[in-house]
N, C-alpha and C. Protein backbone atom coordinates (compact mmCIF):
# COMPACT_ATOMS: atom_id res chain seq x y z
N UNK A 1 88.40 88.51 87.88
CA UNK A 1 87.96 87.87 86.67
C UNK A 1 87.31 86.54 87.05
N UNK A 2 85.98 86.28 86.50
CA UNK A 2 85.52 85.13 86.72
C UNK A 2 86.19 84.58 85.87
N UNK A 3 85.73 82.51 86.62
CA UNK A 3 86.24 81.51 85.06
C UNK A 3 85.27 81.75 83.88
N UNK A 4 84.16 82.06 83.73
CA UNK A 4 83.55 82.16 82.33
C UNK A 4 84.29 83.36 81.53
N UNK A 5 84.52 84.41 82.33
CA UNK A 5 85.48 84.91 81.75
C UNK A 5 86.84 84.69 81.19
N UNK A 6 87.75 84.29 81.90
CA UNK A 6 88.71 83.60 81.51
C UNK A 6 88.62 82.50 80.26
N UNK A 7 87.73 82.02 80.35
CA UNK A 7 87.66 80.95 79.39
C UNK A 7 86.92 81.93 77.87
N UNK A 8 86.32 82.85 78.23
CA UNK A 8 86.26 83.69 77.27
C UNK A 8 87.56 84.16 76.47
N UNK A 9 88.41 84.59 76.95
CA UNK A 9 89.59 85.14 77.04
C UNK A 9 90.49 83.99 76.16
N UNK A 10 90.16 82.53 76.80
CA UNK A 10 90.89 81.67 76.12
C UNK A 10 90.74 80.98 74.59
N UNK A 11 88.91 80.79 74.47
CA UNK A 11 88.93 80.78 73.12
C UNK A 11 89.07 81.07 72.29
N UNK A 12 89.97 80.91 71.72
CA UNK A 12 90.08 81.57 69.86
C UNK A 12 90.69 83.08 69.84
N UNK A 13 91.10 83.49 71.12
CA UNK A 13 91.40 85.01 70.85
C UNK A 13 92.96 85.48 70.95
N UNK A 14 93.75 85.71 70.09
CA UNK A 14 95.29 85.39 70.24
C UNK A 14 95.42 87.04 71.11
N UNK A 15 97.12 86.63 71.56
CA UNK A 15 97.84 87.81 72.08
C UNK A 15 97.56 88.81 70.84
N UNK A 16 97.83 89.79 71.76
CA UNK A 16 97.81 91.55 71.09
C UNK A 16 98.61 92.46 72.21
N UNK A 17 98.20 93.91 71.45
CA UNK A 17 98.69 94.68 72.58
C UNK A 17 98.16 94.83 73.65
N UNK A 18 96.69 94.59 73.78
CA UNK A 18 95.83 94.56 75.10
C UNK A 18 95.82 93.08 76.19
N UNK A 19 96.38 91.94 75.54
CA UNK A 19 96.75 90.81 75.73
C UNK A 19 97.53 89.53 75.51
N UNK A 20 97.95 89.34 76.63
CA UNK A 20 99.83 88.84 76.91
C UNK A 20 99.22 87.30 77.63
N UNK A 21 99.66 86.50 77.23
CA UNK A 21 99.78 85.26 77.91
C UNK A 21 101.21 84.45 78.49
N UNK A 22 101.74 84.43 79.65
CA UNK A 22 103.02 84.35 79.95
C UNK A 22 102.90 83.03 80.79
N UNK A 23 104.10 81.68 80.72
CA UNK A 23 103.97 80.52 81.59
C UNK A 23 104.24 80.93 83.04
N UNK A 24 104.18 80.65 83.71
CA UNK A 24 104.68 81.00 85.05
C UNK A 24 105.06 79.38 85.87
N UNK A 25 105.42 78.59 85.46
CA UNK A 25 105.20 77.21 86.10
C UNK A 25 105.46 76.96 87.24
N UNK A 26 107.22 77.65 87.87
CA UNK A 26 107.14 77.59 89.14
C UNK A 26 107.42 78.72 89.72
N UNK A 27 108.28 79.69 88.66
CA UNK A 27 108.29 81.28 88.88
C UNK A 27 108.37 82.32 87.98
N UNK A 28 108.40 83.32 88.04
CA UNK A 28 108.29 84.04 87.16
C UNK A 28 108.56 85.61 87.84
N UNK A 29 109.62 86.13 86.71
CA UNK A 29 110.60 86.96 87.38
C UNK A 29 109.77 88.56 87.51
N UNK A 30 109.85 88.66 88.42
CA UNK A 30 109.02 90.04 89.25
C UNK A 30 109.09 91.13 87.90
N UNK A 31 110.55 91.66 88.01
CA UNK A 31 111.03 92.51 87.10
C UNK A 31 110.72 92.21 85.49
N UNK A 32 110.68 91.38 85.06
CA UNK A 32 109.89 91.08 83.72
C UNK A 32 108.10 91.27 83.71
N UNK A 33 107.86 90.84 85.07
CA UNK A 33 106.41 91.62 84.73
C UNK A 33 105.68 92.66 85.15
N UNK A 34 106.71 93.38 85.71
CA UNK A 34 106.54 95.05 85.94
C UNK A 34 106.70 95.56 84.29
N UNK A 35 107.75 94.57 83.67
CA UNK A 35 107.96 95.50 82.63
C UNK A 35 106.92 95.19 81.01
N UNK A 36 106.31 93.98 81.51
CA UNK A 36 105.13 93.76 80.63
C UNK A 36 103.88 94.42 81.34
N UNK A 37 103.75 94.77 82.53
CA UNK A 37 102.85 95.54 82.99
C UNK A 37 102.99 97.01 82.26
N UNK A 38 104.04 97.70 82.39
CA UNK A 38 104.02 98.80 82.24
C UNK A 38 104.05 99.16 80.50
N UNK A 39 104.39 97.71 79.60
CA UNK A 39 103.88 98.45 78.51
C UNK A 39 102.31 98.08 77.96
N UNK A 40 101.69 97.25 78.36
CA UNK A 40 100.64 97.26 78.47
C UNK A 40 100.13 98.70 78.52
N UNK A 41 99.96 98.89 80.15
CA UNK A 41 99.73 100.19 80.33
C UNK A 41 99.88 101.55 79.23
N UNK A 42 101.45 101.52 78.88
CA UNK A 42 101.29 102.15 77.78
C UNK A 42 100.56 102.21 76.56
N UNK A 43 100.19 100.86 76.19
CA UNK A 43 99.06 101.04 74.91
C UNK A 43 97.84 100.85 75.55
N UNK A 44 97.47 101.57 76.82
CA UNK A 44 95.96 102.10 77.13
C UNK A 44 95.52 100.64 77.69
N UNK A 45 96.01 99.80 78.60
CA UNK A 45 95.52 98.91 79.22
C UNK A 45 95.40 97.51 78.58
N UNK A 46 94.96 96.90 79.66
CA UNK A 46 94.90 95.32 79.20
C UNK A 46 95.16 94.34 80.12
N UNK A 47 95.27 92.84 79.69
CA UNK A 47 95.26 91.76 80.80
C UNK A 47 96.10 90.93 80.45
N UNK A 48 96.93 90.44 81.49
CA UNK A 48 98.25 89.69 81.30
C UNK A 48 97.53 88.23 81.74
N UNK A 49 97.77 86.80 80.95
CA UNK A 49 97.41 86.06 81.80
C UNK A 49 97.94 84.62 82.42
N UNK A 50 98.77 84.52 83.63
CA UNK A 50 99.86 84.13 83.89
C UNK A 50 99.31 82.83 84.27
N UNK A 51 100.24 81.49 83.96
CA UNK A 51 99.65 80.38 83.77
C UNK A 51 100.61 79.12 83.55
């Protein structure tokens, strides 16, 4: 993903099922985002964006 993209991503466009925004500041637990990966996946894809 480019940054113009990303910053696409950031304006004005809230979470859904195709998109998850999660903090990650100093870690962020493996097993929690296998398991937001995998329901993603289930509703046909999408982009998580960790931050």
């Amino acid at each position: 993903m480019t940054p113009k993209e990303l910053n696409a991503l950031l304006r004005g466009i809230e979470e859904d099922e195709h998109l998850e925004f999660k903090e990650a500041k100093r870690y962020f637990d493996f097993e929690k985002l296998v398991r937001y990966c995998v329901a993603i996946a289930n509703e046909g894809g999408g982009k998580i964006i960790l931050g």
